[in-house]
C-alpha atoms as a PDB file:
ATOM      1  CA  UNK A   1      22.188 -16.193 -14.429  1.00  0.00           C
ATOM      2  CA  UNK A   2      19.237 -14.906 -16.293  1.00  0.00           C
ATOM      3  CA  UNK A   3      17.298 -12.072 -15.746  1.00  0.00           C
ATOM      4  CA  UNK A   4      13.439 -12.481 -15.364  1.00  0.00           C
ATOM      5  CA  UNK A   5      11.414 -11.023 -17.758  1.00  0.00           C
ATOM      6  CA  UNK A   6       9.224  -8.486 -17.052  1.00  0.00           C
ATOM      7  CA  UNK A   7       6.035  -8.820 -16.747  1.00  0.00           C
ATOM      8  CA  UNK A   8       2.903  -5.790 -17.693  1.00  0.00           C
ATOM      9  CA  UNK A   9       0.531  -6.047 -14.198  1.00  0.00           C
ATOM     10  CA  UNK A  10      -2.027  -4.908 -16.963  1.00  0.00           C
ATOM     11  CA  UNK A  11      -1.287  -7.735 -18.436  1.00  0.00           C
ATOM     12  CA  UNK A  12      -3.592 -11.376 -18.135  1.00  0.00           C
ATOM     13  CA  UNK A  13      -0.330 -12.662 -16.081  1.00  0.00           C
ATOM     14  CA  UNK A  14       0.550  -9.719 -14.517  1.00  0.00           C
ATOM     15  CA  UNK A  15      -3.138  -9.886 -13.135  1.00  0.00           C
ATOM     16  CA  UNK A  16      -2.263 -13.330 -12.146  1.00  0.00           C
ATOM     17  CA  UNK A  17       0.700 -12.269 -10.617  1.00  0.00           C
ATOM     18  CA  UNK A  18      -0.752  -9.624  -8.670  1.00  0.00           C
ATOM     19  CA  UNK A  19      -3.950 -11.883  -7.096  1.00  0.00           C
ATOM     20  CA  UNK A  20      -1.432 -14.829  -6.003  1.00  0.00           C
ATOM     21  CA  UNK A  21       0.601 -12.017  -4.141  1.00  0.00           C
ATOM     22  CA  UNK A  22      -2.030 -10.216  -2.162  1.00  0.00           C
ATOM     23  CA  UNK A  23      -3.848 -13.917  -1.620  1.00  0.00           C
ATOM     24  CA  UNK A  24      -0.251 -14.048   0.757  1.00  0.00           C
ATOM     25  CA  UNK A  25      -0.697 -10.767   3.166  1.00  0.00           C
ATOM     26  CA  UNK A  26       2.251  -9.140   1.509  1.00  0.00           C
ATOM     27  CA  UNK A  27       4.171  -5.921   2.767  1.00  0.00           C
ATOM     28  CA  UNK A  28       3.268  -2.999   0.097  1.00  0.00           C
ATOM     29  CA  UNK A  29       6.283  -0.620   0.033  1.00  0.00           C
ATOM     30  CA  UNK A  30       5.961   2.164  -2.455  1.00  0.00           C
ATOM     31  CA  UNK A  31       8.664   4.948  -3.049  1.00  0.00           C
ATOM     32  CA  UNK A  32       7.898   8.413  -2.865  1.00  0.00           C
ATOM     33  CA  UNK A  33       9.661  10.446  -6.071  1.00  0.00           C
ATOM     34  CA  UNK A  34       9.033   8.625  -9.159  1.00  0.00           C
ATOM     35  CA  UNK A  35       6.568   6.147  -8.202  1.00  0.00           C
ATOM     36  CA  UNK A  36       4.123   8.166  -5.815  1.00  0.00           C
ATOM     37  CA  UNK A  37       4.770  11.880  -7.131  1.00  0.00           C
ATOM     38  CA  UNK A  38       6.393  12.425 -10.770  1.00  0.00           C
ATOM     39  CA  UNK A  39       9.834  13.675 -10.732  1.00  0.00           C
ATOM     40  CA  UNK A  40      10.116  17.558 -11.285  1.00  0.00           C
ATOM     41  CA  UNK A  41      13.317  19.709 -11.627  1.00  0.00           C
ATOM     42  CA  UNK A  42      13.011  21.167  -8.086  1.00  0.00           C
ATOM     43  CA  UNK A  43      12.293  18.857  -5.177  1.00  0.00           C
ATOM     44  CA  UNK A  44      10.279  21.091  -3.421  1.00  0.00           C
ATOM     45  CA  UNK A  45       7.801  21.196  -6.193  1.00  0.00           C
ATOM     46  CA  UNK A  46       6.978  16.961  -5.614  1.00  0.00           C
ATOM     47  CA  UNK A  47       3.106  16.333  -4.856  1.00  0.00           C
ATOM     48  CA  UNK A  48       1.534  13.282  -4.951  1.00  0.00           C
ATOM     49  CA  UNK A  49      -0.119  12.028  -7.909  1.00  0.00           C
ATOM     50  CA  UNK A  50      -4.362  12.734  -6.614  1.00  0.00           C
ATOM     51  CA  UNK A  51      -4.923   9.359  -7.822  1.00  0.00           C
ATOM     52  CA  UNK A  52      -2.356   7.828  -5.578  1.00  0.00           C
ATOM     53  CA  UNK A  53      -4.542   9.411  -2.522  1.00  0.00           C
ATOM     54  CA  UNK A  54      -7.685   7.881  -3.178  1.00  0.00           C
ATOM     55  CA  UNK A  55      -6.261   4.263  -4.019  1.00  0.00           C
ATOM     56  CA  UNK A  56      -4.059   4.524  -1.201  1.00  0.00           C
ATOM     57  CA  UNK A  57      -6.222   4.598   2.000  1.00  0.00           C
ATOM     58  CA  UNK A  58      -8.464   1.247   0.450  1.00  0.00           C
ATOM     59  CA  UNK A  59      -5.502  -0.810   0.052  1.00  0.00           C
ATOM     60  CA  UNK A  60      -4.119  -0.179   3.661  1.00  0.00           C
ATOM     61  CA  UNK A  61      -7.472  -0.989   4.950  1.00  0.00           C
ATOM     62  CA  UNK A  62      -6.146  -4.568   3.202  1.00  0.00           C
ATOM     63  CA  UNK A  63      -2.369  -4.834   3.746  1.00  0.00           C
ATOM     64  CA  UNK A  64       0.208  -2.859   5.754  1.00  0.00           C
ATOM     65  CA  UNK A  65       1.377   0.082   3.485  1.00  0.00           C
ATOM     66  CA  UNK A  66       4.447   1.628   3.602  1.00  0.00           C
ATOM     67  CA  UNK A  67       6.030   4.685   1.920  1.00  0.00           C
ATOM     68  CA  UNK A  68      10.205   4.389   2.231  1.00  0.00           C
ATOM     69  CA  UNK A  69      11.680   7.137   0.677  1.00  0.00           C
ATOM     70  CA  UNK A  70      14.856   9.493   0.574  1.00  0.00           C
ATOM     71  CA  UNK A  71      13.068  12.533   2.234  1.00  0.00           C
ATOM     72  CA  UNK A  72      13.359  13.811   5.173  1.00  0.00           C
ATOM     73  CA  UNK A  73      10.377  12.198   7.409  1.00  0.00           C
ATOM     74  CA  UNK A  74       8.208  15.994   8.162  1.00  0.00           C
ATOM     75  CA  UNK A  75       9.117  16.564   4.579  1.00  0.00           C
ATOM     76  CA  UNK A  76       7.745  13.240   3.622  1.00  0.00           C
ATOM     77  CA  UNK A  77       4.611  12.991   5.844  1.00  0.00           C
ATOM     78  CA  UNK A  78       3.223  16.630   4.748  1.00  0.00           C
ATOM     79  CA  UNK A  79       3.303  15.302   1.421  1.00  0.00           C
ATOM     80  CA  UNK A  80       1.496  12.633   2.261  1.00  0.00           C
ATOM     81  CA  UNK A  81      -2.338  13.475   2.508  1.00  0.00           C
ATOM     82  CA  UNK A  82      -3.301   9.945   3.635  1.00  0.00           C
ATOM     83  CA  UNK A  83      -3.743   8.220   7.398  1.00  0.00           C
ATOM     84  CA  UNK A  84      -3.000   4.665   8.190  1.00  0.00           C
ATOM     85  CA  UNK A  85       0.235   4.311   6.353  1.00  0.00           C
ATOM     86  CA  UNK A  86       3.362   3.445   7.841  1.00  0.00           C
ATOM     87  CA  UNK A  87       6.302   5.944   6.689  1.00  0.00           C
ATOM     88  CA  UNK A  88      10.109   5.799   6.730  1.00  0.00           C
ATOM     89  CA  UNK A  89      12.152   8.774   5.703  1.00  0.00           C
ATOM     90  CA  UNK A  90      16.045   9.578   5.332  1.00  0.00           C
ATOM     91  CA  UNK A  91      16.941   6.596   3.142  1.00  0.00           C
ATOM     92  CA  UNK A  92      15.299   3.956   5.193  1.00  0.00           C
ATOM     93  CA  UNK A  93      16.538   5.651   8.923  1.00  0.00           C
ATOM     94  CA  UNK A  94      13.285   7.564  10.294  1.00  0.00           C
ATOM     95  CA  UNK A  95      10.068   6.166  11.043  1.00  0.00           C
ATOM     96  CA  UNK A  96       6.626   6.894  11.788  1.00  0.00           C
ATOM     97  CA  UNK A  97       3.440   4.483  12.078  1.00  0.00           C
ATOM     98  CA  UNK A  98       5.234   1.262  13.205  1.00  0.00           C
ATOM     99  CA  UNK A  99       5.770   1.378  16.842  1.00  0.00           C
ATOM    100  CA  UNK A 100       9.189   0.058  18.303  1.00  0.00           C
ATOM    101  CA  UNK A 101      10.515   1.187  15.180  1.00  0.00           C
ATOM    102  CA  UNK A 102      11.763   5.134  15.866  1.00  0.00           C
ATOM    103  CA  UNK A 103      15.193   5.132  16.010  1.00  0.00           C
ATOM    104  CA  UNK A 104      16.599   7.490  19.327  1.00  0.00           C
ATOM    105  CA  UNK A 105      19.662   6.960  21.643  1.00  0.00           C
ATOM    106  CA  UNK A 106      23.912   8.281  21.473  1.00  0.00           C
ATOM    107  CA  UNK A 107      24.080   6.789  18.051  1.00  0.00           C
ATOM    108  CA  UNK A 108      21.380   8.831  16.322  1.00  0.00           C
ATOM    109  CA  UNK A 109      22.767  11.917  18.001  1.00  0.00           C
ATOM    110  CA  UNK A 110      26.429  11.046  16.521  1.00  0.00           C
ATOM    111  CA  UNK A 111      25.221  10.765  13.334  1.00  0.00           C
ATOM    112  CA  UNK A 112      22.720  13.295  13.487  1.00  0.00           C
ATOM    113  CA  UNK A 113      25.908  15.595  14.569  1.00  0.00           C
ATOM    114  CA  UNK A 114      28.172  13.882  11.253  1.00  0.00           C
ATOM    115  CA  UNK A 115      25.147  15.273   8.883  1.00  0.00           C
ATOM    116  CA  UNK A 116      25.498  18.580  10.790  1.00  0.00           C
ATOM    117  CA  UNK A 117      29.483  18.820   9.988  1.00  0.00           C
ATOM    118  CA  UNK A 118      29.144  17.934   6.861  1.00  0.00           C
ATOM    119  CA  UNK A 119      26.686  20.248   5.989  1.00  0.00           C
ATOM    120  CA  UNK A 120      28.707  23.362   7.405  1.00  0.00           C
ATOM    121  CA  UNK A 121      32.064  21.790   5.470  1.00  0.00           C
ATOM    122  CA  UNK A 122      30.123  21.631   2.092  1.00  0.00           C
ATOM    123  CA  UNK A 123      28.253  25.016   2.216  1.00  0.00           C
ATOM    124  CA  UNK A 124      31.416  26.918   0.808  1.00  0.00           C
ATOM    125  CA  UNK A 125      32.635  24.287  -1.985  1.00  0.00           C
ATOM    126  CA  UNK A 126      28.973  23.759  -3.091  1.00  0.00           C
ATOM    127  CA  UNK A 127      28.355  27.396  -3.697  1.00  0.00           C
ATOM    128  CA  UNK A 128      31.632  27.861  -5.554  1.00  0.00           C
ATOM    129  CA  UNK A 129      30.589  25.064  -7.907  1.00  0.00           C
ATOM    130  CA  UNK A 130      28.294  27.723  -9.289  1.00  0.00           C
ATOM    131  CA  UNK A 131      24.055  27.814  -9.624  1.00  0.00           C
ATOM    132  CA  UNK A 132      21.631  24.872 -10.779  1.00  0.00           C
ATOM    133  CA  UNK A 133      22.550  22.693  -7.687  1.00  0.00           C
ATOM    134  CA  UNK A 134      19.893  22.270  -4.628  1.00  0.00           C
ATOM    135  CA  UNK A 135      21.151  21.117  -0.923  1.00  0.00           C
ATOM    136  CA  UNK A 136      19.278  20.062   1.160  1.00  0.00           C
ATOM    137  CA  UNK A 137      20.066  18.991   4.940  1.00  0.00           C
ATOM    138  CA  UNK A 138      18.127  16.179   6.055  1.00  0.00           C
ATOM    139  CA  UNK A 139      18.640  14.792  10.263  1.00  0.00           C
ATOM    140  CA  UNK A 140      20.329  11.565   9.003  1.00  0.00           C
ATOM    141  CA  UNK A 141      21.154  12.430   5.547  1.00  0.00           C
ATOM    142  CA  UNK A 142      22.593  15.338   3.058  1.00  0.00           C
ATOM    143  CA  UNK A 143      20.807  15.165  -1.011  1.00  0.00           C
ATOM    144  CA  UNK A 144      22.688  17.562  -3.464  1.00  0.00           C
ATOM    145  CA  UNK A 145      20.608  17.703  -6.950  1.00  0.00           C
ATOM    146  CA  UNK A 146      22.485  18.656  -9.989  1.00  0.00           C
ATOM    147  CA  UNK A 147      19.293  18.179 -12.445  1.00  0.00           C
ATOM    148  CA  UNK A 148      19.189  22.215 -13.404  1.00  0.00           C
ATOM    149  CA  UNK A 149      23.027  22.589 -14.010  1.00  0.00           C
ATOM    150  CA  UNK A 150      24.947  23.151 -17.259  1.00  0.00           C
ATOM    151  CA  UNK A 151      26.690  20.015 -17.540  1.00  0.00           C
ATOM    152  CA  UNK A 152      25.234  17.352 -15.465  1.00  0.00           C
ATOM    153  CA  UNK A 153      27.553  14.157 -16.319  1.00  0.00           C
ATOM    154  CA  UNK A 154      30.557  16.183 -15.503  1.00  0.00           C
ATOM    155  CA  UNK A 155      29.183  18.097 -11.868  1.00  0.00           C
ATOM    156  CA  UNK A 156      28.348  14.482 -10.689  1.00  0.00           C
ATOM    157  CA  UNK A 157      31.919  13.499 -11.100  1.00  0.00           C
ATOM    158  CA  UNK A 158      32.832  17.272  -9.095  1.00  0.00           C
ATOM    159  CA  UNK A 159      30.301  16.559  -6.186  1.00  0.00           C
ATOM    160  CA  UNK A 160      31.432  13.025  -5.947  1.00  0.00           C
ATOM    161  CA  UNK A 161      35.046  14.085  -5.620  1.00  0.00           C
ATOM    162  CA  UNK A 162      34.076  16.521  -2.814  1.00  0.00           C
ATOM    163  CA  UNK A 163      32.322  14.286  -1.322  1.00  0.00           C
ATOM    164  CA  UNK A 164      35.317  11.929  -1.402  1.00  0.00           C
ATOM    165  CA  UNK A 165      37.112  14.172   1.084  1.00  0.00           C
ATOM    166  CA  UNK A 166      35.001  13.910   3.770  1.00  0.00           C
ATOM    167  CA  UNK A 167      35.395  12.477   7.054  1.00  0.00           C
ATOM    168  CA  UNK A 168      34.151   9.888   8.138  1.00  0.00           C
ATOM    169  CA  UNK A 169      33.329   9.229   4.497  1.00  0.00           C
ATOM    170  CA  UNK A 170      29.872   8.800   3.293  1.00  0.00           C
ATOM    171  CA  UNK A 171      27.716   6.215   2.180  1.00  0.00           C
ATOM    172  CA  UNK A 172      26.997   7.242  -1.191  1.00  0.00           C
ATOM    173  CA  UNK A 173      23.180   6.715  -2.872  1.00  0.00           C
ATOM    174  CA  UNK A 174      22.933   8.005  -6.427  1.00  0.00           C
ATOM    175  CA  UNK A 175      19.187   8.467  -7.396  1.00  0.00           C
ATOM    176  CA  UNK A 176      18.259  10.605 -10.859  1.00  0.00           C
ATOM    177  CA  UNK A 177      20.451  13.974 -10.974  1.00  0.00           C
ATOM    178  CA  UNK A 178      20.643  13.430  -7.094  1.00  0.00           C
ATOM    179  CA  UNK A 179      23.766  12.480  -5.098  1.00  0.00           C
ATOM    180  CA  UNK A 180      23.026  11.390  -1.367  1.00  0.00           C
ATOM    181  CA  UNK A 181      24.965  11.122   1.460  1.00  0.00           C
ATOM    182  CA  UNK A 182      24.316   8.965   4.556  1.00  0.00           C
ATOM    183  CA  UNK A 183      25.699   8.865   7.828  1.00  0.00           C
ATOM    184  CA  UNK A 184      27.905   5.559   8.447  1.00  0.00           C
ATOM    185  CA  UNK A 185      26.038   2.796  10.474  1.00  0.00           C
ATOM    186  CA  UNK A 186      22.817   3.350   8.867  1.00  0.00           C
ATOM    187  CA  UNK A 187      20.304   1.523   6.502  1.00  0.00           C
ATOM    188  CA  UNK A 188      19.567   1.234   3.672  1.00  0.00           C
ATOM    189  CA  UNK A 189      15.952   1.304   1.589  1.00  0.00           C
ATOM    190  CA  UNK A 190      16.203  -2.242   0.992  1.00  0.00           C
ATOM    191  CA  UNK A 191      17.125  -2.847   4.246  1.00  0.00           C
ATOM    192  CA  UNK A 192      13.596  -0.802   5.505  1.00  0.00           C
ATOM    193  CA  UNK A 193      11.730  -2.948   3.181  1.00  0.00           C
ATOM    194  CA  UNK A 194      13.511  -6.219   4.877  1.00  0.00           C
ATOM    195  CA  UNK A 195      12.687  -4.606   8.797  1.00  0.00           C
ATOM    196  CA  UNK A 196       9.361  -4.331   7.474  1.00  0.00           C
ATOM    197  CA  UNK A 197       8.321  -7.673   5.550  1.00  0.00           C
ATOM    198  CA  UNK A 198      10.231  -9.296   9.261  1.00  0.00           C
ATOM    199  CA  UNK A 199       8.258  -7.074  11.219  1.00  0.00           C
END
């Protein structure tokens, strides 16, 4: 099978491209880190690109707009200077702005309670894999970046190993420098972006 080959938006056809997709009501899902805010070496330093917040509110004023990202959802919407947009944190697992949508109930409390064990099993092992890495401890979801460390190939294989021991084991989502780890039973991005273009 043959891959499609990209095309510039800038572009004459991308332009094309672009007008015969809005002309059919689409879904717009945007990512947060990488697309919305430039990647920085500490995830707590992410901001929005300004531009993003003035384009933003005029095209959800045309088609839904939603933000899906790997944050936590408070982290994500204080982030996010902008009203009208739906948003869906912890890897596609937390929403806000689509009613019917928040997730609640025993199964969110299990796994909320999973994220909480592993957290308090990782603390120790983390720290003794020495300084550079970040942890944070999401409701539905654990992200350990390795970004500032010495040797960055070689500490994903070490966190992925750990990881490997825990139980129940982990759904695993690599992003740049960034291992995640989500509670079994839940979504996936992809499958946010699929609840939404159904929705």
């Amino acid at each position: 099978m043959r891959a499609s080959p990209l095309i510039d938006l800038r572009s004459a056809a991308g332009e094309e491209l672009l007008e015969a997709a809005m002309a059919s009501r689409p879904v717009v899902a945007l990512d947060f880190d990488g697309t919305l805010a430039p990647l920085v070496p500490r995830p707590d330093d992410a901001a929005m690109d300004p531009r993003a917040a003035t384009v933003l509110p005029r095209l959800a004023a045309w088609v839904p707009v939603a933000i899906v990202s790997g944050r936590g959802l408070g982290d994500l919407a204080g982030r996010i200077p902008v009203d009208g947009l739906v948003l869906v944190g912890d890897h596609g697992n937390d929403w806000r702005g689509l009613p019917g949508m928040e997730s609640a109930g025993e199964q969110r409390a299990r796994q909320e309670q999973v994220c909480r064990e592993w957290a308090a099993r990782l603390a120790e092992p983390l720290a003794a894999l020495g300084p550079g890495l970040a942890f944070e401890s999401k409701a539905l979801s654990l992200s350990v970046h390795y970004r500032r460390v010495g040797d960055p190939p070689r500490m994903r294989q070490r966190l992925l190993e750990l990881f490997d021991t825990l139980d129940p084991r982990p759904t695993i989502i690599e992003g740049k420098f960034v291992v995640n780890l989500v509670a079994p039973g839940l979504a996936t991005k992809f499958e946010a972006v699929e609840q939404l273009v159904a929705h």
